[in-house]
C-alpha atoms as a PDB file:
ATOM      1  CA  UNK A   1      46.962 121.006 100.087  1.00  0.00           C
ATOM      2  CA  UNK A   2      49.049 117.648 100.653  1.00  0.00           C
ATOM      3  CA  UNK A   3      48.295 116.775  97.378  1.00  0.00           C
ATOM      4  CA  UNK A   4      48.940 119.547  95.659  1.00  0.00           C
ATOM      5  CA  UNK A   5      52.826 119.555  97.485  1.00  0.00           C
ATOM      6  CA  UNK A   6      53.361 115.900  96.474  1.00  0.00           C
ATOM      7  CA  UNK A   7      51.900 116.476  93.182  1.00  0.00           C
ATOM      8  CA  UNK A   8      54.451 119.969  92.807  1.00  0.00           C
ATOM      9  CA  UNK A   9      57.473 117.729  94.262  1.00  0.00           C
ATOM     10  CA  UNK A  10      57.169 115.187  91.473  1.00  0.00           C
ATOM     11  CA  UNK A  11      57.194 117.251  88.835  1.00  0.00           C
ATOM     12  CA  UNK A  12      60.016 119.121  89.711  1.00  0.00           C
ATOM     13  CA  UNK A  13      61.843 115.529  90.336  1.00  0.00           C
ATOM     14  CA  UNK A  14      61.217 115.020  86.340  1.00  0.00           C
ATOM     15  CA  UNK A  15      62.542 117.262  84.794  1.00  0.00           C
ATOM     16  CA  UNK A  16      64.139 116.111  81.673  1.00  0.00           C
ATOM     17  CA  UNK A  17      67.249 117.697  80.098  1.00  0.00           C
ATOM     18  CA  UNK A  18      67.808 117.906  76.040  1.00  0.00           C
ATOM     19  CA  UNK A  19      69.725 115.230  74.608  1.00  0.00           C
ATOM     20  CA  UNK A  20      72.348 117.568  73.521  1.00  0.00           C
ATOM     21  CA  UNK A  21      73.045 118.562  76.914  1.00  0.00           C
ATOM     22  CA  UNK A  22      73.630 115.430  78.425  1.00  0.00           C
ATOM     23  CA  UNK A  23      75.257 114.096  75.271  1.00  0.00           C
ATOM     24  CA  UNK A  24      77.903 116.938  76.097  1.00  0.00           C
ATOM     25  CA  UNK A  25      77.899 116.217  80.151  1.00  0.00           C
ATOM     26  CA  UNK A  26      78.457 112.305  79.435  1.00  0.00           C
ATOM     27  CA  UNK A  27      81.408 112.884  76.721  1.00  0.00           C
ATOM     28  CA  UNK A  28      83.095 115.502  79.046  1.00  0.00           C
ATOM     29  CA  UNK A  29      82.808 113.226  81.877  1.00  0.00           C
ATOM     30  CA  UNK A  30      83.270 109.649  80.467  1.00  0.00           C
ATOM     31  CA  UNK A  31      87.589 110.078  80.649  1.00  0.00           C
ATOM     32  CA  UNK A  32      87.261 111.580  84.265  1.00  0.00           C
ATOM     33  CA  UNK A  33      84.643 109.566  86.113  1.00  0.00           C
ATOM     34  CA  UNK A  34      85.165 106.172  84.621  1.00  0.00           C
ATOM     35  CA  UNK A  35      88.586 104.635  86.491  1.00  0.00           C
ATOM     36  CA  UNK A  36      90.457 102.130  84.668  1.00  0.00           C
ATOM     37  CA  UNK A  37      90.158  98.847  85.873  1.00  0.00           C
ATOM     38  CA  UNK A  38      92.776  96.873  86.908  1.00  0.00           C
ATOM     39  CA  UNK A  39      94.311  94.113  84.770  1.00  0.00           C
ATOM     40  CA  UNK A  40      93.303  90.513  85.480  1.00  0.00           C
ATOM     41  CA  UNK A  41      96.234  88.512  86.728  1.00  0.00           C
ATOM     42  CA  UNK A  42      96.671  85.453  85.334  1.00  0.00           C
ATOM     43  CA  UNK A  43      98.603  83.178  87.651  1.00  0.00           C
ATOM     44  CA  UNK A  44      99.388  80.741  84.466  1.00  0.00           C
ATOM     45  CA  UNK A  45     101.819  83.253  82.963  1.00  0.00           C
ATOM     46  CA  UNK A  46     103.918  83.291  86.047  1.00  0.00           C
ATOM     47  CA  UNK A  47     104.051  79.187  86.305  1.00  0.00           C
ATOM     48  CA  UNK A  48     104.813  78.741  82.162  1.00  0.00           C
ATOM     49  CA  UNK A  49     107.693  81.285  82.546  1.00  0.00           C
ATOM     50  CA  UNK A  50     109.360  79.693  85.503  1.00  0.00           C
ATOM     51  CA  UNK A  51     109.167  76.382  84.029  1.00  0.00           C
ATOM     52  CA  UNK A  52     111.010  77.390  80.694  1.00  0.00           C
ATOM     53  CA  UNK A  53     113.425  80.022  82.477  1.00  0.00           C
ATOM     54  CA  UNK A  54     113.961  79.375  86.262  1.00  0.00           C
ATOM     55  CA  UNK A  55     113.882  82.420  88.256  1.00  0.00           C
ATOM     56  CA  UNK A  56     111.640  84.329  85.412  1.00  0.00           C
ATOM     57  CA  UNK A  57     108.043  83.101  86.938  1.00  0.00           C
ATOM     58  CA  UNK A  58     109.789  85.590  90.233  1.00  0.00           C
ATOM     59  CA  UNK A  59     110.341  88.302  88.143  1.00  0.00           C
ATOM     60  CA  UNK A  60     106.762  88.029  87.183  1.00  0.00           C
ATOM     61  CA  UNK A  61     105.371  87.901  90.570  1.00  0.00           C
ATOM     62  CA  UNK A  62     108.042  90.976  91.763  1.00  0.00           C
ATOM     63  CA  UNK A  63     109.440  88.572  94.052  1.00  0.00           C
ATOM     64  CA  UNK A  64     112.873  89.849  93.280  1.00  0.00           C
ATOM     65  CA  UNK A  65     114.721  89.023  95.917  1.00  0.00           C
ATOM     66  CA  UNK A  66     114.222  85.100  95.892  1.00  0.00           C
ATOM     67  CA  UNK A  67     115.940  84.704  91.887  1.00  0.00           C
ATOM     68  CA  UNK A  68     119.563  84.006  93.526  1.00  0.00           C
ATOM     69  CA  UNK A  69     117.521  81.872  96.023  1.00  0.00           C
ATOM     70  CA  UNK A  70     116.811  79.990  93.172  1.00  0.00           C
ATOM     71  CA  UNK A  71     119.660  80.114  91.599  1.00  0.00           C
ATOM     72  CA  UNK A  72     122.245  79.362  94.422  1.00  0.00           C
ATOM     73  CA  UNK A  73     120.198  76.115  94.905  1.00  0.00           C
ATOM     74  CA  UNK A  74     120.223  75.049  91.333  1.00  0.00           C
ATOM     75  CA  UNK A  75     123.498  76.030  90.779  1.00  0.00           C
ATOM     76  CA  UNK A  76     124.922  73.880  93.774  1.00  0.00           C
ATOM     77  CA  UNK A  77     123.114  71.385  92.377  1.00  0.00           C
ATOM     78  CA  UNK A  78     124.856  71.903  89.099  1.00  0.00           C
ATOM     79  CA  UNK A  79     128.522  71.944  90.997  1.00  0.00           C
ATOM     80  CA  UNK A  80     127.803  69.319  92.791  1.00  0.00           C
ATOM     81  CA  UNK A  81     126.862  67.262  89.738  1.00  0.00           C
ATOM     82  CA  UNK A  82     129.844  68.334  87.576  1.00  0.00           C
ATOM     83  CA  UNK A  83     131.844  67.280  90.172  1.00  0.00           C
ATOM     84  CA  UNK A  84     130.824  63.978  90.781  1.00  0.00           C
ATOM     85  CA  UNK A  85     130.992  62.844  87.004  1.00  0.00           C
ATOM     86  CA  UNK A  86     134.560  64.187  87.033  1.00  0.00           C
ATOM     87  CA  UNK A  87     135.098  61.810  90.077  1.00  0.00           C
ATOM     88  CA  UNK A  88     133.586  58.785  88.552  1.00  0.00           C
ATOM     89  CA  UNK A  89     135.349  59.090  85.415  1.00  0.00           C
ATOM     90  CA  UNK A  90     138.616  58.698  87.532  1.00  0.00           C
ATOM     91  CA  UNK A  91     137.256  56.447  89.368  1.00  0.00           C
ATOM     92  CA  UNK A  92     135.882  54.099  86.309  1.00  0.00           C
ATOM     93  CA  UNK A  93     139.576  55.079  84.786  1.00  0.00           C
ATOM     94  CA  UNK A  94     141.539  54.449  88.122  1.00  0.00           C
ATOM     95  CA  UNK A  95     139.340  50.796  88.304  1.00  0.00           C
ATOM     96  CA  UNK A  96     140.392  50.175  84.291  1.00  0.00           C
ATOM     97  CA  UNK A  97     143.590  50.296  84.924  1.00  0.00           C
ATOM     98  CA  UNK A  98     143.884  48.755  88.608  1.00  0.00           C
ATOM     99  CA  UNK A  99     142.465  45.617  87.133  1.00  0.00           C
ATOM    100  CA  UNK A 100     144.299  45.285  83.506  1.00  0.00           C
ATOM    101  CA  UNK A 101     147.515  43.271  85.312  1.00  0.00           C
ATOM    102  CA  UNK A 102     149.532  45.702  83.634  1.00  0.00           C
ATOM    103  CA  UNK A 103     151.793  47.344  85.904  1.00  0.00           C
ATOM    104  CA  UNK A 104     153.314  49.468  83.007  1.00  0.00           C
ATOM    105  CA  UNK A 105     149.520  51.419  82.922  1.00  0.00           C
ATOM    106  CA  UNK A 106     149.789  51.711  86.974  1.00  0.00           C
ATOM    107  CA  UNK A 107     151.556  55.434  86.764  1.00  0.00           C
ATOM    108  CA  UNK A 108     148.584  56.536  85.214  1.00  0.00           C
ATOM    109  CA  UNK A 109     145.878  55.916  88.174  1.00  0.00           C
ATOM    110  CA  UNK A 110     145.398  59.560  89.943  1.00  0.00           C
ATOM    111  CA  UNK A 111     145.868  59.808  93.238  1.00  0.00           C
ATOM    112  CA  UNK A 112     143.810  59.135  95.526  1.00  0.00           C
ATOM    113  CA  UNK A 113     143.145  55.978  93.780  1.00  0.00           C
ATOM    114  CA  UNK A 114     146.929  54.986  93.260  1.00  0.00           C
ATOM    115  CA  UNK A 115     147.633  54.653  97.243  1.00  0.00           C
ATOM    116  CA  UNK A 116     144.940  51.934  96.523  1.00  0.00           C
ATOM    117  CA  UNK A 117     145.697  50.182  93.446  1.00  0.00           C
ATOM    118  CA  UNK A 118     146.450  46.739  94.584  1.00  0.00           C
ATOM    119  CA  UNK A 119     142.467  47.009  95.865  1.00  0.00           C
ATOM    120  CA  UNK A 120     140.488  47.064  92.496  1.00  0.00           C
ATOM    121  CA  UNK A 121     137.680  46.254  94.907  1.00  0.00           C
ATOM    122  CA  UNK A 122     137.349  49.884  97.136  1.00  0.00           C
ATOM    123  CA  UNK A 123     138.040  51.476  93.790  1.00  0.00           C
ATOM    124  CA  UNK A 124     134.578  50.014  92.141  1.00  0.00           C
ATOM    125  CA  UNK A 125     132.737  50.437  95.989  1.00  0.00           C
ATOM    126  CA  UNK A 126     133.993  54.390  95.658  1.00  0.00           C
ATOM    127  CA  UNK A 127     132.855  54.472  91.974  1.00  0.00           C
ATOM    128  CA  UNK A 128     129.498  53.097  92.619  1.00  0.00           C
ATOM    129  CA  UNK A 129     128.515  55.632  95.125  1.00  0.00           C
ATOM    130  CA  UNK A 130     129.563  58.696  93.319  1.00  0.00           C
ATOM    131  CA  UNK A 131     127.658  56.865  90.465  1.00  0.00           C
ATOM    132  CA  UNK A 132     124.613  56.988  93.123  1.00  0.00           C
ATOM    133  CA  UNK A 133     125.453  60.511  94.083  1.00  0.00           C
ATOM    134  CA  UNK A 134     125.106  61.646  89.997  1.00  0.00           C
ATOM    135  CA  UNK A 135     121.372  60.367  90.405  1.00  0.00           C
ATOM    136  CA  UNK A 136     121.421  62.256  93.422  1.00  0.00           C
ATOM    137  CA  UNK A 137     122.288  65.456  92.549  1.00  0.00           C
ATOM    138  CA  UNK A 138     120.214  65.263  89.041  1.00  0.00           C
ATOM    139  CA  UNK A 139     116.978  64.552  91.624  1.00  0.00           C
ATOM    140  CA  UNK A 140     117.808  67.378  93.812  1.00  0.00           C
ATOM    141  CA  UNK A 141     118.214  69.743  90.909  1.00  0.00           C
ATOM    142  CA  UNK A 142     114.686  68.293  89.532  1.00  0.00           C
ATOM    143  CA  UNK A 143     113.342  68.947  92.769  1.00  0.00           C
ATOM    144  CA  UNK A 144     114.651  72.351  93.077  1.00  0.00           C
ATOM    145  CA  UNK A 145     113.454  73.438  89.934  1.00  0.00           C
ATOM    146  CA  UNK A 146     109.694  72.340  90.740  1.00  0.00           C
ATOM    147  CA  UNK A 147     110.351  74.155  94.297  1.00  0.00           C
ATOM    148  CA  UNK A 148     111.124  77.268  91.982  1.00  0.00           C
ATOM    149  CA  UNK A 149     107.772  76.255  89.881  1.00  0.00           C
ATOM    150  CA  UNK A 150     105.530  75.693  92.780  1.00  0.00           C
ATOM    151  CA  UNK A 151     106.720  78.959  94.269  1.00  0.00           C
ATOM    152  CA  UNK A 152     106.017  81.180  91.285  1.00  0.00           C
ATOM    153  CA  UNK A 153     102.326  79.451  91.111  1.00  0.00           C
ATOM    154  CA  UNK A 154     102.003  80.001  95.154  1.00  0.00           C
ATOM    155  CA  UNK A 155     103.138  83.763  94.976  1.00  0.00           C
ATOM    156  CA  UNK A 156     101.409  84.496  91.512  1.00  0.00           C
ATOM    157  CA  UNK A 157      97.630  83.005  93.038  1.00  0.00           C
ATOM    158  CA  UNK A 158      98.191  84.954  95.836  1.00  0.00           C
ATOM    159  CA  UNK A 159      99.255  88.098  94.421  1.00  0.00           C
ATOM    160  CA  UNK A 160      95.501  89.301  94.129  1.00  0.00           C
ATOM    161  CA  UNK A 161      94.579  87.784  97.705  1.00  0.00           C
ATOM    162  CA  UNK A 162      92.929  90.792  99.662  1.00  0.00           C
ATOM    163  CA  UNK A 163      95.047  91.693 103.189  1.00  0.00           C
ATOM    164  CA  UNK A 164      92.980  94.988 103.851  1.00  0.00           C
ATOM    165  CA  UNK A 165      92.234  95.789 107.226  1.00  0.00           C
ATOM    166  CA  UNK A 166      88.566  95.746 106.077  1.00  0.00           C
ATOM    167  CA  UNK A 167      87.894  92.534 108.294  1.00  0.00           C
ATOM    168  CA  UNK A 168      84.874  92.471 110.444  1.00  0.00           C
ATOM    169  CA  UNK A 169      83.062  90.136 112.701  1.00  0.00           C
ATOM    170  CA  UNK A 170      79.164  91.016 113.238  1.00  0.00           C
ATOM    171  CA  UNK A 171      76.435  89.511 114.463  1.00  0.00           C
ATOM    172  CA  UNK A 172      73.298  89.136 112.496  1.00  0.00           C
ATOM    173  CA  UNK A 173      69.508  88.019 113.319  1.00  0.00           C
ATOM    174  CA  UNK A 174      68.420  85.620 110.188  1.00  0.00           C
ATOM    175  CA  UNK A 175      65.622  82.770 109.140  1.00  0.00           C
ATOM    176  CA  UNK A 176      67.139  79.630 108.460  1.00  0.00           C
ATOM    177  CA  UNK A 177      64.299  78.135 105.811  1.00  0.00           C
ATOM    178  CA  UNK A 178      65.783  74.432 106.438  1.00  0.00           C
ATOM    179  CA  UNK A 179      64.908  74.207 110.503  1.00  0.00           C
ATOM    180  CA  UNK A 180      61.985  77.024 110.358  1.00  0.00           C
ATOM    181  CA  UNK A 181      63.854  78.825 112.915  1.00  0.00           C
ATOM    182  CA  UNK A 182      65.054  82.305 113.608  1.00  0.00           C
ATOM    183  CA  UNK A 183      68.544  82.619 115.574  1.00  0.00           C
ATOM    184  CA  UNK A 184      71.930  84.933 115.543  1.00  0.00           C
ATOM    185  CA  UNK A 185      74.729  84.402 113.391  1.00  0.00           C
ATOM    186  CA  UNK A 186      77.961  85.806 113.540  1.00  0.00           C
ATOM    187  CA  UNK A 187      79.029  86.848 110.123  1.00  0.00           C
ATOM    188  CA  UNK A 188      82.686  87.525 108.970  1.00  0.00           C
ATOM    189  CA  UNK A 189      83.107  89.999 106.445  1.00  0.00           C
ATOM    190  CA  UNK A 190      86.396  89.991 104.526  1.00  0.00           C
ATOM    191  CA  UNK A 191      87.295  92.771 101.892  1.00  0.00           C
ATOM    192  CA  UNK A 192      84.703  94.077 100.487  1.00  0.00           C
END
């Protein structure tokens, strides 16, 4: 009697359908069950864009609000750097003339410089440092252009990171095979 139930139950578990049939099920079903995957991000796109354009590698990411981030500290940099070559060309200009031992050129030294003109010497000191200030302010705008580089390649590889709730600690019985031993370990499940 066993037999004969286990022997009905499996061939009611076989049943086979006509081709036709489930060529029509799978073609009515293959736009509705099937989801469409998400795209792959590619971190690299992000990084290339905000090295040739700065501010476009945070577009990419849809990091929005840090583009006038970026570009208040590059343009300061900018200002900063304009204005120091216009003060070392008066400078180099104010030194020129301080130091030609023409005193017919002397109404042409700008002021602040003119109030000094009989001390070629501070002149050249003042000159050299806004000279070392232009280096300074074409590093810093270097700098904050790979800040604005490294931040669209930190945002851009994290932009797929999981932060789900989905985090679990358990604890599990296992075999280690390398010490022959059975023990507990606790096991941290993250995402999926």
């Amino acid at each position: 009697m066993i037999l004969f139930f286990l022997c009905n139950q499996s061939t009611v578990a076989q049943k086979i359908k006509s081709p036709a049939d489930s060529l029509i099920f799978n073609e009515a079903n293959l736009s509705k069950n099937i989801p469409d995957s998400p795209k792959k991000y590619n971190p690299n796109i992000a990084v290339r864009r905000s090295l040739i354009f700065p501010g476009w590698g945070q577009a990419t990411n849809k990091k929005y609000w840090k583009i006038p981030l970026v570009y208040g500290a590059l343009g300061t940099t900018t200002y900063i750097f304009f204005q120091n070559i216009k003060q070392y060309k008066d400078s180099k200009n104010a030194y020129i003339l301080a130091t030609d031992n023409d005193p017919t050129n002397d109404s042409q030294i700008k002021q602040p410089y003119y109030s000094v003109k009989d001390q070629p010497e501070r002149i050249k000191v003042f000159r050299n440092s806004v000279r070392q200030n232009i280096d300074y302010s074409v590093m810093f705008f270097i700098a904050f252009w790979g800040l604005n580089v490294a931040d669209a390649a930190v945002d851009a590889h994290l932009k797929t990171f999981d932060v789900s709730d989905d985090l679990s600690l358990n604890i599990k019985a296992g075999f280690s095979p390398m010490a022959h031993t059975n023990g507990l370990s606790l096991v941290l499940n993250i995402g999926k």
